[in-house]
C-alpha atoms as a PDB file:
ATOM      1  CA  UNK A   1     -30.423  24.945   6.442  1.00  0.00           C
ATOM      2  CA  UNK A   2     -26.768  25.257   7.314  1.00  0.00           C
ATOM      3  CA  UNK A   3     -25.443  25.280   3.986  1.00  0.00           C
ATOM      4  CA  UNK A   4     -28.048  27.212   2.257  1.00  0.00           C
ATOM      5  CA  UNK A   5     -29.983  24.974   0.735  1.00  0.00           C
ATOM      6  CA  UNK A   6     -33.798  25.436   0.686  1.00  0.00           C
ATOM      7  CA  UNK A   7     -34.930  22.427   1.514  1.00  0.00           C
ATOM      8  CA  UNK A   8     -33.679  19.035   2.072  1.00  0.00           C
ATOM      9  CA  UNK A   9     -34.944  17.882  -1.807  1.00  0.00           C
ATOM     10  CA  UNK A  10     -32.967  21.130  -3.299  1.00  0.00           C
ATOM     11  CA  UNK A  11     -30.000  20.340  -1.811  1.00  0.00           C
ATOM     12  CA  UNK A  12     -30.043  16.598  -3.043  1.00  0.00           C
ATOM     13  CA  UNK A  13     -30.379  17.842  -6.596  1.00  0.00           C
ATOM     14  CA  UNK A  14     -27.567  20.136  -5.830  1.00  0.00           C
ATOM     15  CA  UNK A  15     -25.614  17.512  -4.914  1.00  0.00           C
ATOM     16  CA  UNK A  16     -26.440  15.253  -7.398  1.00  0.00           C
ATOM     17  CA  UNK A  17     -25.122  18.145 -10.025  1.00  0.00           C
ATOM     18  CA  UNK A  18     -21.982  18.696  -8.127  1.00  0.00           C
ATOM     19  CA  UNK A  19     -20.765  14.987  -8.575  1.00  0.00           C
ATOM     20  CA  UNK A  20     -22.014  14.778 -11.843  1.00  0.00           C
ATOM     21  CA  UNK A  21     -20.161  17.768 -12.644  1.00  0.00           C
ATOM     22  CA  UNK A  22     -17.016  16.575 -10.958  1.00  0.00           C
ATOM     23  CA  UNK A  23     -17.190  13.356 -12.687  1.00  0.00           C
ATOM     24  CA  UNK A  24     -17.614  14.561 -16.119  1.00  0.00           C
ATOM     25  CA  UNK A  25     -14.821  16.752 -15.565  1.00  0.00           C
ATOM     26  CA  UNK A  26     -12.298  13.653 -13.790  1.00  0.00           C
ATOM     27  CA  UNK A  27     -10.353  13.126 -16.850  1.00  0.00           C
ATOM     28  CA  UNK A  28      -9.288  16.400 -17.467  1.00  0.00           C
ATOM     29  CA  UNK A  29      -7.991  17.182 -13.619  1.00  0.00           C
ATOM     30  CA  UNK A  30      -6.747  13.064 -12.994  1.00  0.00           C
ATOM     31  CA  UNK A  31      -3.012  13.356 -12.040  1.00  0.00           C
ATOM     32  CA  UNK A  32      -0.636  10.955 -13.365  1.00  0.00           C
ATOM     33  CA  UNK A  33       0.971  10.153  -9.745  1.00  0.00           C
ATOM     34  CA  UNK A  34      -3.149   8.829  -8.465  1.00  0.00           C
ATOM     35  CA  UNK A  35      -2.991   6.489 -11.466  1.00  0.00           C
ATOM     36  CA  UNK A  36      -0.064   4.224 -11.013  1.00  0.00           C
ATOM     37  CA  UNK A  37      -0.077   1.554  -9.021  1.00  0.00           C
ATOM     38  CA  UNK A  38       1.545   1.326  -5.520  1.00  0.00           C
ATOM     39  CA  UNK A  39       3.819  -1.335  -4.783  1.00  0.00           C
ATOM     40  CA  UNK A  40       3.828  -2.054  -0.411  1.00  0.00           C
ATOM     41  CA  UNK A  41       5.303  -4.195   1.283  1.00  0.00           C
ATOM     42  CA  UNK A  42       9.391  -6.051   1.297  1.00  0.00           C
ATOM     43  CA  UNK A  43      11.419  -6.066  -1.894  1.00  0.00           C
ATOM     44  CA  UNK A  44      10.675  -9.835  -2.185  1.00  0.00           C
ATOM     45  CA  UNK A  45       7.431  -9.549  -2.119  1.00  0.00           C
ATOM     46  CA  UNK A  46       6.845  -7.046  -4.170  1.00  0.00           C
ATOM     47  CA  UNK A  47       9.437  -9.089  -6.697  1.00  0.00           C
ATOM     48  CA  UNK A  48       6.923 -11.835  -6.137  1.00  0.00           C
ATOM     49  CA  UNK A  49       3.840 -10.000  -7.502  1.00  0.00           C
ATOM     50  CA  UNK A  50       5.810  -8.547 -10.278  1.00  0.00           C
ATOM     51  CA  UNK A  51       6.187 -12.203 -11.716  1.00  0.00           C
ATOM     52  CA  UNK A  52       3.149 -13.563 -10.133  1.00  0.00           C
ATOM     53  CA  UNK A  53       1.031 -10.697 -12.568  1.00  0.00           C
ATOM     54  CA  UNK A  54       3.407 -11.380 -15.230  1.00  0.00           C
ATOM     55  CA  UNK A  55       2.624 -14.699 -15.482  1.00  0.00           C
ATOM     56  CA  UNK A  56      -1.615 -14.476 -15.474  1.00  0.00           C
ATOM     57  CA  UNK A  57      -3.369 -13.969 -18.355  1.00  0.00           C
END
């Protein structure tokens, strides 16, 4: 294979330990700026949403 991998089986169980890894390891490496939300669109809309979320419980 291309990437190394034995067979098609071995590198599905790599894989599968590469995300795993990754995952167990996301809090550690998140950043704070992927976290927030993001507002898009006009100022007036955006105002809009701002009270609209305010107001649901």
């Amino acid at each position: 294979m291309l990437i190394g991998a034995e067979s098609y089986d071995n590198l599905k169980n790599s894989h599968s330990e590469w995300v795993e890894e990754y995952l167990g390891n996301v809090a550690e490496v998140r950043q704070d700026e992927w976290r927030g939300r993001i507002a898009v669109g006009s100022q007036s809309f955006v105002d809009k949403r701002i009270i609209f979320s305010r107001t649901q419980v």
